[in-house]
Each structure stands twice: as C-alpha cells, then as structure tokens.
ModelCIF file with pLDDT and N, C-alpha, C, O atoms, coordinates in Angstrom:
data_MODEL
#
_entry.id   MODEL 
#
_entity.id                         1 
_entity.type                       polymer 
_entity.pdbx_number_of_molecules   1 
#
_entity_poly.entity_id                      1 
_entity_poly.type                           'polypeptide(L)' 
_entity_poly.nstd_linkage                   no 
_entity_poly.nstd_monomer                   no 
_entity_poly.pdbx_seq_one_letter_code       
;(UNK)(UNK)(UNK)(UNK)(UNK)(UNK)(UNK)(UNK)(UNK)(UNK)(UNK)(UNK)(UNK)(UNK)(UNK)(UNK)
(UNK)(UNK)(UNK)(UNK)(UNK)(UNK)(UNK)(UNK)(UNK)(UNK)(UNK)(UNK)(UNK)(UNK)(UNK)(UNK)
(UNK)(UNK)(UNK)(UNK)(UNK)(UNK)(UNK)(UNK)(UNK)(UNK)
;
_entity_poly.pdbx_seq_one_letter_code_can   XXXXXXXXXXXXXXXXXXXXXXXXXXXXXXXXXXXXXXXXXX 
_entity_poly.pdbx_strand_id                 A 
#
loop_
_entity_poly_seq.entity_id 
_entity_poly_seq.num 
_entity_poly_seq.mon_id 
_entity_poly_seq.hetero 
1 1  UNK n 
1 2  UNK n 
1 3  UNK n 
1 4  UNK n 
1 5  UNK n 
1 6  UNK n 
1 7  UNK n 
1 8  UNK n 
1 9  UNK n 
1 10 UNK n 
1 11 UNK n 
1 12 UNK n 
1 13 UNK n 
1 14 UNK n 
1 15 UNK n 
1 16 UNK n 
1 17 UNK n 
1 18 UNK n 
1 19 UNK n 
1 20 UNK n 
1 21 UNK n 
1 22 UNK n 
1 23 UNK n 
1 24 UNK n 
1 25 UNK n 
1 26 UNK n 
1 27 UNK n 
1 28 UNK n 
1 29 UNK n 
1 30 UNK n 
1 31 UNK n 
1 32 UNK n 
1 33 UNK n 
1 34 UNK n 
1 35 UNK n 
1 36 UNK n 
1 37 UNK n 
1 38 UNK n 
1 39 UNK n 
1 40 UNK n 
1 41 UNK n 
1 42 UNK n 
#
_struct_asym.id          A 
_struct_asym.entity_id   1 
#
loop_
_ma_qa_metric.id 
_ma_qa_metric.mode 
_ma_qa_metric.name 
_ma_qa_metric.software_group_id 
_ma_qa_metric.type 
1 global pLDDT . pLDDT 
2 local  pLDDT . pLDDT 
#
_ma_qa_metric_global.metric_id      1 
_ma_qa_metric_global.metric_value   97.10 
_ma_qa_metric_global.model_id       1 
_ma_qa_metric_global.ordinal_id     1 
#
loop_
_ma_qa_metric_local.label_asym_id 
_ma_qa_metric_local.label_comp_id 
_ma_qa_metric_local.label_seq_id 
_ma_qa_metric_local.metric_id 
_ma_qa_metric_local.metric_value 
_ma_qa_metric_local.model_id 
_ma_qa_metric_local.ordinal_id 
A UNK 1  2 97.00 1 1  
A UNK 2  2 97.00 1 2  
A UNK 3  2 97.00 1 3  
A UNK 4  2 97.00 1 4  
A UNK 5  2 97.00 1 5  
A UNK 6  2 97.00 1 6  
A UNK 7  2 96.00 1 7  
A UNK 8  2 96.00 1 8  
A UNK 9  2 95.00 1 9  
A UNK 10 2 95.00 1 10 
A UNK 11 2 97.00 1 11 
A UNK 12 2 96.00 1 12 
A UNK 13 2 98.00 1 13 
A UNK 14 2 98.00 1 14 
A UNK 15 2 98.00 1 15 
A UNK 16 2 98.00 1 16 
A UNK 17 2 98.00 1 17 
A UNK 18 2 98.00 1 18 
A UNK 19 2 98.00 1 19 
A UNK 20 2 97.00 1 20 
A UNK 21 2 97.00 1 21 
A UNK 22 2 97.00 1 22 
A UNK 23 2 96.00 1 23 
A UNK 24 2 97.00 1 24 
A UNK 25 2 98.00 1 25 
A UNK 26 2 98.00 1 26 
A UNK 27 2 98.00 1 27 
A UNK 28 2 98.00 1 28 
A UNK 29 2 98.00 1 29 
A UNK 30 2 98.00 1 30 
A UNK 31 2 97.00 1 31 
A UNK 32 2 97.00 1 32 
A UNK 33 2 96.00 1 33 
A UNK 34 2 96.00 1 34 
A UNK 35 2 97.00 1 35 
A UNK 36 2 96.00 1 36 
A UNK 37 2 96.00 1 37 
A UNK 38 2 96.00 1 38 
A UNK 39 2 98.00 1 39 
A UNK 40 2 98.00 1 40 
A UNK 41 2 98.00 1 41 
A UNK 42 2 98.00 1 42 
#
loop_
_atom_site.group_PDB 
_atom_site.id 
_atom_site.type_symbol 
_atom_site.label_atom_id 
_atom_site.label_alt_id 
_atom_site.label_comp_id 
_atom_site.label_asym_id 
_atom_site.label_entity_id 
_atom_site.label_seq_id 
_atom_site.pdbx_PDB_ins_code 
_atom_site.Cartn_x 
_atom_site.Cartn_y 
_atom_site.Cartn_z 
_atom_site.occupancy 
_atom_site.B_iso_or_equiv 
_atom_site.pdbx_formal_charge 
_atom_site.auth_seq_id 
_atom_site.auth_comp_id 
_atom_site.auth_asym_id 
_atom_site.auth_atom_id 
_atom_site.pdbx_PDB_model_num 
ATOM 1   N N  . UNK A 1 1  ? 12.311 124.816 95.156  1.00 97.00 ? 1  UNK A N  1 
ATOM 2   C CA . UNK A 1 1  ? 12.779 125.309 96.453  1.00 97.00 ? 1  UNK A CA 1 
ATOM 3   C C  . UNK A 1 1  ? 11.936 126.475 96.966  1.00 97.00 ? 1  UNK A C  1 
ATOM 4   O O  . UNK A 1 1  ? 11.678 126.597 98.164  1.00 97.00 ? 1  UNK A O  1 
ATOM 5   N N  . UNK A 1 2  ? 11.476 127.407 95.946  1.00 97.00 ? 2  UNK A N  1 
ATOM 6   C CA . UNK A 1 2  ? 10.863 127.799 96.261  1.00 97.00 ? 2  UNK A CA 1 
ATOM 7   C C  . UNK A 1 2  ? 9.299  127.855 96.768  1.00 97.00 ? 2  UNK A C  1 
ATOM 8   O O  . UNK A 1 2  ? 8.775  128.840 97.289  1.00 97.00 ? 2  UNK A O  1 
ATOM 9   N N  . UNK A 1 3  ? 8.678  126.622 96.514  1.00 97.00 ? 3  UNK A N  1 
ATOM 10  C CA . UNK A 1 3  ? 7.215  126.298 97.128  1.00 97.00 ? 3  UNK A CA 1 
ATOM 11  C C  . UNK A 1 3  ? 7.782  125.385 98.858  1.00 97.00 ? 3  UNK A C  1 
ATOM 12  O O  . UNK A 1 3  ? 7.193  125.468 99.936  1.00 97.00 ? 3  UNK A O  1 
ATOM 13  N N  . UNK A 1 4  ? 9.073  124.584 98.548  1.00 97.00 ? 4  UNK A N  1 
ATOM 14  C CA . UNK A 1 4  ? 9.715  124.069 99.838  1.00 97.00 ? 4  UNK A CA 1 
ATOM 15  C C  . UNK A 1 4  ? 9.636  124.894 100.812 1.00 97.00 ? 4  UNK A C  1 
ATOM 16  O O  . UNK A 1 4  ? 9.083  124.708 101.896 1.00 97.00 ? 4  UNK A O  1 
ATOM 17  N N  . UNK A 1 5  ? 10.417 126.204 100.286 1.00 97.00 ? 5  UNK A N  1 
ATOM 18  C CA . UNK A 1 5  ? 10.600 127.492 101.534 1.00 97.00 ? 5  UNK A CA 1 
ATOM 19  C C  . UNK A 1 5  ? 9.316  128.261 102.375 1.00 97.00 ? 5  UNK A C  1 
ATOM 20  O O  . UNK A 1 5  ? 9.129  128.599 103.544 1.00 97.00 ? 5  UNK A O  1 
ATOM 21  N N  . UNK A 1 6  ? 8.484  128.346 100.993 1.00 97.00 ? 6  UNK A N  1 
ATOM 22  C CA . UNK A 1 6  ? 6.940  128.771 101.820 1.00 97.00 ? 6  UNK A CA 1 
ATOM 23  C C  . UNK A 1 6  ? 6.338  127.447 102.534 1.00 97.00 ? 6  UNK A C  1 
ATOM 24  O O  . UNK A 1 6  ? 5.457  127.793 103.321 1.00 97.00 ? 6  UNK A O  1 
ATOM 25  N N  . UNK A 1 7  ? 6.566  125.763 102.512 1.00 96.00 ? 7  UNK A N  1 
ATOM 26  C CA . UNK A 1 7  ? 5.982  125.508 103.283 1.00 96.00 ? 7  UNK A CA 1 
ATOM 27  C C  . UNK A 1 7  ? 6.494  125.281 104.726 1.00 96.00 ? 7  UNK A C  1 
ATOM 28  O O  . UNK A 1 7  ? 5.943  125.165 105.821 1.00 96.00 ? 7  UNK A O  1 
ATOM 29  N N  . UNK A 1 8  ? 7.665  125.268 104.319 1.00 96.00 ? 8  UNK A N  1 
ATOM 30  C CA . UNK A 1 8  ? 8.511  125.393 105.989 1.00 96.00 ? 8  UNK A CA 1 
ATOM 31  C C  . UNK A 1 8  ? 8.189  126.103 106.833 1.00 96.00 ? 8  UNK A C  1 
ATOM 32  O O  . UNK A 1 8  ? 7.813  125.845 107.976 1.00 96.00 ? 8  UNK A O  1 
ATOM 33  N N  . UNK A 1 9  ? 8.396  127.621 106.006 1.00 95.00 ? 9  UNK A N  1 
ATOM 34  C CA . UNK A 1 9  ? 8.129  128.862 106.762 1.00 95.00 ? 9  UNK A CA 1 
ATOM 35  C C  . UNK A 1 9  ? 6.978  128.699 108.027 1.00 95.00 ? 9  UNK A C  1 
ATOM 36  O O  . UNK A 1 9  ? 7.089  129.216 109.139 1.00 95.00 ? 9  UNK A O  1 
ATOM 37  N N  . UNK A 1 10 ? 6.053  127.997 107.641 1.00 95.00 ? 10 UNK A N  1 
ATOM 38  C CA . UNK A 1 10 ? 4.986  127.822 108.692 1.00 95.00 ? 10 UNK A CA 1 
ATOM 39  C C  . UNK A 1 10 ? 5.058  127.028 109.377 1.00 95.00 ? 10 UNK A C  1 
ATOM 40  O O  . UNK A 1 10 ? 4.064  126.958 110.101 1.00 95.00 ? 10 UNK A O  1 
ATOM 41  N N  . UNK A 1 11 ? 6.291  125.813 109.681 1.00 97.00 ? 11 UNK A N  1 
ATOM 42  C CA . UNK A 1 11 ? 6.641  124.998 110.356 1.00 97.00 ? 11 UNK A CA 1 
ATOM 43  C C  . UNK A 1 11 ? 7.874  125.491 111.147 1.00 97.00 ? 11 UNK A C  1 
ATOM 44  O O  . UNK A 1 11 ? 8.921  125.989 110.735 1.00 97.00 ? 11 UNK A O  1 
ATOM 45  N N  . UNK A 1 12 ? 7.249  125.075 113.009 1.00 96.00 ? 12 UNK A N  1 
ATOM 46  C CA . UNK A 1 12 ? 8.896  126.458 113.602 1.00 96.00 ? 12 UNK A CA 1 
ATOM 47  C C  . UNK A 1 12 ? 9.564  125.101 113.840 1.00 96.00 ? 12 UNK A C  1 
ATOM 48  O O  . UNK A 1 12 ? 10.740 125.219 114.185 1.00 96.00 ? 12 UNK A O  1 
ATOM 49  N N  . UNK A 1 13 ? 9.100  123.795 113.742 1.00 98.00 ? 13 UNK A N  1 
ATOM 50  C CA . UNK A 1 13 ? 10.455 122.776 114.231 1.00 98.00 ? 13 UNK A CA 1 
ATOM 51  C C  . UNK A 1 13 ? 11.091 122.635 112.955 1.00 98.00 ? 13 UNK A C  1 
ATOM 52  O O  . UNK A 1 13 ? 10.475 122.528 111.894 1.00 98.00 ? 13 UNK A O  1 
ATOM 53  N N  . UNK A 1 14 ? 12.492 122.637 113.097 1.00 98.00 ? 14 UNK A N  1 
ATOM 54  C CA . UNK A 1 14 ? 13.338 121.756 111.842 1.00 98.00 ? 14 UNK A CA 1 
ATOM 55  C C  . UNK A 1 14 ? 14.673 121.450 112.740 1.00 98.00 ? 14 UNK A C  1 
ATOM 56  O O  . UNK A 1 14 ? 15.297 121.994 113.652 1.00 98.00 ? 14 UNK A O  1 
ATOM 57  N N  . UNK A 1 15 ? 14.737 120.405 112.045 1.00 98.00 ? 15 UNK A N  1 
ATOM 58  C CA . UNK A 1 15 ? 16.334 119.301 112.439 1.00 98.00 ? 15 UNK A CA 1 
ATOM 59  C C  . UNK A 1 15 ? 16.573 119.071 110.935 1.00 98.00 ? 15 UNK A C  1 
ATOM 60  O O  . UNK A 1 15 ? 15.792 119.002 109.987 1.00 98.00 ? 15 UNK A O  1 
ATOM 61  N N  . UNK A 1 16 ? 17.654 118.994 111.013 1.00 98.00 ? 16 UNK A N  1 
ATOM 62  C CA . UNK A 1 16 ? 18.294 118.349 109.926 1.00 98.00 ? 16 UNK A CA 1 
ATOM 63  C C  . UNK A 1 16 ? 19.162 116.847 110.596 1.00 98.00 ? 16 UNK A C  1 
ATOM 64  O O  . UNK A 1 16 ? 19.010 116.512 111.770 1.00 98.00 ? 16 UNK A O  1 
ATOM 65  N N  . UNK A 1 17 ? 19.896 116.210 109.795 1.00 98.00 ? 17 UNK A N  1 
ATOM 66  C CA . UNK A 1 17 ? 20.103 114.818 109.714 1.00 98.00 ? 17 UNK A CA 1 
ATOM 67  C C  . UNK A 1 17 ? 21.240 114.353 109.346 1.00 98.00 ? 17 UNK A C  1 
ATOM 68  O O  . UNK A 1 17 ? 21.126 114.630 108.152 1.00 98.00 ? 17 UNK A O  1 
ATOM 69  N N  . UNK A 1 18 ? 22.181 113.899 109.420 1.00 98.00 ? 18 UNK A N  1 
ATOM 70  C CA . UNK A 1 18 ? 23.588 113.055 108.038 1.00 98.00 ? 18 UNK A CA 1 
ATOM 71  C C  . UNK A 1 18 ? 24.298 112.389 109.166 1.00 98.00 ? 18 UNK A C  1 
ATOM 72  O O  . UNK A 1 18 ? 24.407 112.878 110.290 1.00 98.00 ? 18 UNK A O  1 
ATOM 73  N N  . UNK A 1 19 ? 24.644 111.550 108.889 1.00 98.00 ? 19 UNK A N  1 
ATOM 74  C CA . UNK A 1 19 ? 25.952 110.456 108.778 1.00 98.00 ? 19 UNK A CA 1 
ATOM 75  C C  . UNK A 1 19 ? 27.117 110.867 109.385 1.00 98.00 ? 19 UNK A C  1 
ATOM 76  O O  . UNK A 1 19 ? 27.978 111.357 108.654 1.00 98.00 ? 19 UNK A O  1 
ATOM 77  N N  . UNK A 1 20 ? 27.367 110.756 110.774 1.00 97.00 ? 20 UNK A N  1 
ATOM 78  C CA . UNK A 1 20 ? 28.276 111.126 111.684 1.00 97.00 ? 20 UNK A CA 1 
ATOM 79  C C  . UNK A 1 20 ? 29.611 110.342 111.414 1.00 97.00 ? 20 UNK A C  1 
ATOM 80  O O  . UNK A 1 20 ? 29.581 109.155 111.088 1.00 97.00 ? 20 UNK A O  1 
ATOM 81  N N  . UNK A 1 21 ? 30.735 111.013 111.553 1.00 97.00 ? 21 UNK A N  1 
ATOM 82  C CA . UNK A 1 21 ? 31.804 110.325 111.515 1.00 97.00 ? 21 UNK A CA 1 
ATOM 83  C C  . UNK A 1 21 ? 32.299 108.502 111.892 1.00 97.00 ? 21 UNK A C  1 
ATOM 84  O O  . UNK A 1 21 ? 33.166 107.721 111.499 1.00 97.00 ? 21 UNK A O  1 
ATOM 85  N N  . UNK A 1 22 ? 30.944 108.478 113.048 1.00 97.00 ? 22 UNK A N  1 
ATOM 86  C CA . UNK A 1 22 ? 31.423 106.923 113.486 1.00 97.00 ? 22 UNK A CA 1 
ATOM 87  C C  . UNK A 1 22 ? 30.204 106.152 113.271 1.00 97.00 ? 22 UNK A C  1 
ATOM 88  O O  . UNK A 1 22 ? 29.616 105.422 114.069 1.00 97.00 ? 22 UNK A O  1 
ATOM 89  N N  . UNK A 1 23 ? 29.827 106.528 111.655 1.00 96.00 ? 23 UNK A N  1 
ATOM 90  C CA . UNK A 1 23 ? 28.287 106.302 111.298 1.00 96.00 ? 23 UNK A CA 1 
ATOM 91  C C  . UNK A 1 23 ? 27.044 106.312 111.717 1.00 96.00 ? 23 UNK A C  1 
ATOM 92  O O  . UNK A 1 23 ? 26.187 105.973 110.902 1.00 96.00 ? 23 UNK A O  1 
ATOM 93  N N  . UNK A 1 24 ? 26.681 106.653 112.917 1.00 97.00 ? 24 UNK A N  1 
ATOM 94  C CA . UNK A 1 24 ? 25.814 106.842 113.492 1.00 97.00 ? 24 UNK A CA 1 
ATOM 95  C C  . UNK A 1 24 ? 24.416 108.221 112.779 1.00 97.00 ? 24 UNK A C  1 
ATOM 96  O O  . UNK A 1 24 ? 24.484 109.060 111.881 1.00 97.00 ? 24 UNK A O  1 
ATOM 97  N N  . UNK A 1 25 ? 23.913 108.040 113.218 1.00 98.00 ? 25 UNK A N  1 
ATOM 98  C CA . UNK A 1 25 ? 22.936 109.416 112.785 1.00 98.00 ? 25 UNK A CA 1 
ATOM 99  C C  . UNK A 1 25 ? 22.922 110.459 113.385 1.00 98.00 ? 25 UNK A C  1 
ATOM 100 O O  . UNK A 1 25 ? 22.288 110.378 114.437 1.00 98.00 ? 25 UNK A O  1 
ATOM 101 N N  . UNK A 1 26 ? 23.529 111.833 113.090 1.00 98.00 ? 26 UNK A N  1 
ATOM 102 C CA . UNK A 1 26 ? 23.221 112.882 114.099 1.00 98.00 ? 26 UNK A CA 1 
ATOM 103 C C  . UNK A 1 26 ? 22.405 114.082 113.691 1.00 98.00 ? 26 UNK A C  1 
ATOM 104 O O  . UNK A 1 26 ? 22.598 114.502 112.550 1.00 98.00 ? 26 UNK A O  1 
ATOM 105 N N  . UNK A 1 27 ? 21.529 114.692 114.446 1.00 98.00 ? 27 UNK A N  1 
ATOM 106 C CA . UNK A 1 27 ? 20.869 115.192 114.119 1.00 98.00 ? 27 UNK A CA 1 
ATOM 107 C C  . UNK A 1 27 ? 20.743 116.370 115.079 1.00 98.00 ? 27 UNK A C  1 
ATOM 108 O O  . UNK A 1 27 ? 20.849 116.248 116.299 1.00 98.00 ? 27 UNK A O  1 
ATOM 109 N N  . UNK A 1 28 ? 20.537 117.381 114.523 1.00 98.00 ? 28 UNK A N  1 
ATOM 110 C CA . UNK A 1 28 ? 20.916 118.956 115.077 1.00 98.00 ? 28 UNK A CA 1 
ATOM 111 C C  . UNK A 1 28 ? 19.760 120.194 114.459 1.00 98.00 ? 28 UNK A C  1 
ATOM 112 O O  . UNK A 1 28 ? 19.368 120.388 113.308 1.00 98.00 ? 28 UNK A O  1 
ATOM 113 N N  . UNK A 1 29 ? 19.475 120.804 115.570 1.00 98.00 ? 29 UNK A N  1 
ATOM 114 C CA . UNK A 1 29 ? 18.089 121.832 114.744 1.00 98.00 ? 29 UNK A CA 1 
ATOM 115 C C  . UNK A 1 29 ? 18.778 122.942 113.888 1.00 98.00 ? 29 UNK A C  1 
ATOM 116 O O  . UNK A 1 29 ? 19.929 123.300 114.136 1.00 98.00 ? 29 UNK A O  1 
ATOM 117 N N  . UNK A 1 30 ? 18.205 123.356 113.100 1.00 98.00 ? 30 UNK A N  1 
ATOM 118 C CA . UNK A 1 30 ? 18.204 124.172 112.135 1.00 98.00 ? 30 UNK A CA 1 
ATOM 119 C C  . UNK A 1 30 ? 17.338 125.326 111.948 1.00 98.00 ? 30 UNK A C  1 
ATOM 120 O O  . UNK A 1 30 ? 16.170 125.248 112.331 1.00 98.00 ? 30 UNK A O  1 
ATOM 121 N N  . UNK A 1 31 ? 17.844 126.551 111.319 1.00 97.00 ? 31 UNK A N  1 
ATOM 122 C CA . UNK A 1 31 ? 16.669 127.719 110.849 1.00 97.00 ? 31 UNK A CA 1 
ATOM 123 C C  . UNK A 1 31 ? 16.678 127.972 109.618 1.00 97.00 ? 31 UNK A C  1 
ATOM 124 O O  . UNK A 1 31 ? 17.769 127.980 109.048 1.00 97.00 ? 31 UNK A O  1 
ATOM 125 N N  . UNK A 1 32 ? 15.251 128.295 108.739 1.00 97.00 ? 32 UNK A N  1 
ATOM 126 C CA . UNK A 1 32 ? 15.459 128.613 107.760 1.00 97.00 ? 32 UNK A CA 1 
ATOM 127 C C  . UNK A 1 32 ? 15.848 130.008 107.208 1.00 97.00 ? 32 UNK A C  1 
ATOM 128 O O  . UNK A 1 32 ? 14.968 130.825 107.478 1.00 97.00 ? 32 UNK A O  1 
ATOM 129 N N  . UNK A 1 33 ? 16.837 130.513 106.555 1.00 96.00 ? 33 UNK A N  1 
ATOM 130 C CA . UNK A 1 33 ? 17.409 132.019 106.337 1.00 96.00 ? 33 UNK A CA 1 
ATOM 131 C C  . UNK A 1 33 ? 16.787 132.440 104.923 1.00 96.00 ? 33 UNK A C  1 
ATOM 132 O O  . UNK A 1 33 ? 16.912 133.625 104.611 1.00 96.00 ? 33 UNK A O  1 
ATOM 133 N N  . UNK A 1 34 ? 16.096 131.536 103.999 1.00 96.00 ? 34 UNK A N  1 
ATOM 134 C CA . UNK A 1 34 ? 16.105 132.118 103.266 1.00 96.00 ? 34 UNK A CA 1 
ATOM 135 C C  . UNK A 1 34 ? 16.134 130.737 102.070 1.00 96.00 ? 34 UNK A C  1 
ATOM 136 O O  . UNK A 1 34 ? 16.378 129.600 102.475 1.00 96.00 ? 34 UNK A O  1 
ATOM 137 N N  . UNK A 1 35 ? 15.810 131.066 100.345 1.00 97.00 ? 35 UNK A N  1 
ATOM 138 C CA . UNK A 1 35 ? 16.200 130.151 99.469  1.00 97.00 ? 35 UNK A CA 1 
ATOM 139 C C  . UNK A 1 35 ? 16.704 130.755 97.879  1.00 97.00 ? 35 UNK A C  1 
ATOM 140 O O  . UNK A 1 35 ? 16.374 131.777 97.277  1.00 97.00 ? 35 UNK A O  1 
ATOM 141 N N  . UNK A 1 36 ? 17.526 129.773 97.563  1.00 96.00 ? 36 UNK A N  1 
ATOM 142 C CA . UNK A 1 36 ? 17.743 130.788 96.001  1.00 96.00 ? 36 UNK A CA 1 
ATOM 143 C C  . UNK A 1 36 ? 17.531 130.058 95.147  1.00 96.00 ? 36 UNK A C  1 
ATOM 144 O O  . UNK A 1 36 ? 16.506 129.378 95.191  1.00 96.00 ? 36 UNK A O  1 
ATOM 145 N N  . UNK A 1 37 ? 18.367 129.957 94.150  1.00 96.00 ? 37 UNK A N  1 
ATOM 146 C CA . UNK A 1 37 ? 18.721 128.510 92.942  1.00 96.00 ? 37 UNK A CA 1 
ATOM 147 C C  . UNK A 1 37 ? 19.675 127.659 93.370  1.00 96.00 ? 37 UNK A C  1 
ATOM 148 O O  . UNK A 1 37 ? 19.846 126.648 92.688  1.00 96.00 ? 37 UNK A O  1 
ATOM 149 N N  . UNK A 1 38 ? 20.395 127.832 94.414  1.00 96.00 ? 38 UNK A N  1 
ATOM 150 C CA . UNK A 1 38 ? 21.322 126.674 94.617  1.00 96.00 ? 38 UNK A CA 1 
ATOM 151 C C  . UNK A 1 38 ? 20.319 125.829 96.101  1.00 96.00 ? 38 UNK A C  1 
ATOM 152 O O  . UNK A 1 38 ? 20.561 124.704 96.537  1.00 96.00 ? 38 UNK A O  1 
ATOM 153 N N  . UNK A 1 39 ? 19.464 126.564 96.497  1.00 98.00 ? 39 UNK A N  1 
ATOM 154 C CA . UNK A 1 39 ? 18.540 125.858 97.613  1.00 98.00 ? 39 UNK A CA 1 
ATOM 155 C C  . UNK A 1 39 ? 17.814 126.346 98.534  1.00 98.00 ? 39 UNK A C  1 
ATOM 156 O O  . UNK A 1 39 ? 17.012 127.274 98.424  1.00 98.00 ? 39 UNK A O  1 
ATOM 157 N N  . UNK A 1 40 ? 18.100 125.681 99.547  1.00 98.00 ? 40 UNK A N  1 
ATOM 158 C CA . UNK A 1 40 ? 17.325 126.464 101.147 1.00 98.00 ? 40 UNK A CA 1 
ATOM 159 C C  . UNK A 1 40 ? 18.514 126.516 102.264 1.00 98.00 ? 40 UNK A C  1 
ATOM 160 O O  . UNK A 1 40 ? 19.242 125.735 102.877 1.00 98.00 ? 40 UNK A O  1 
ATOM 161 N N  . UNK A 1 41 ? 18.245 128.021 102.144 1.00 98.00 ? 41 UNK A N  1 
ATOM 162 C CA . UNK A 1 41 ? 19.626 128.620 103.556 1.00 98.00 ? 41 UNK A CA 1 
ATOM 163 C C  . UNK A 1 41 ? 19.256 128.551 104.580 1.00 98.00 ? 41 UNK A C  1 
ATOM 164 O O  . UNK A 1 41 ? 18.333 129.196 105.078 1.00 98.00 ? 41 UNK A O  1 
ATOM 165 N N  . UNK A 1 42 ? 20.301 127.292 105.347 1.00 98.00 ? 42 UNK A N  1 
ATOM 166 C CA . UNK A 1 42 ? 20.243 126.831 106.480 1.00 98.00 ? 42 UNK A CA 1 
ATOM 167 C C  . UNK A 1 42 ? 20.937 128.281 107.860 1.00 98.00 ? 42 UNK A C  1 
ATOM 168 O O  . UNK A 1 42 ? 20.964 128.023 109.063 1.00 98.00 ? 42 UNK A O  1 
#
C-alpha cells in the first residue's frame, strides 16, 4: 500500500467503483488522505 500510495499521489484523477443496489455500476470520485496497514484512506 505503501508503493500504491506514492504512485497515486502523482495521479490527480481517481474514481472509485462497486455494485449499486439495483446492480448496476456506480462510480464516484475520490481523494487520497493518506495509507496505513489496513490500506489507502479514501
């Protein structure tokens, strides 16, 4: 996570992605806050 977080960092688009209630795909932008051992803070 941590080599993940430095390469984001230099990327300013992010969306994230999942499985909408009426299955469809929805997708919504995101920022990165940060990463630890449990991941990357959305």
């Amino acid at each position: 996570t941590g080599r993940d977080a430095s390469k984001i960092a230099v990327l300013p688009h992010r969306v994230l992605a999942y499985r909408g209630a009426d299955g469809r795909p929805v997708v919504v932008p995101v920022e990165l806050a940060g990463h630890d051992a449990a991941g990357l803070r959305l």
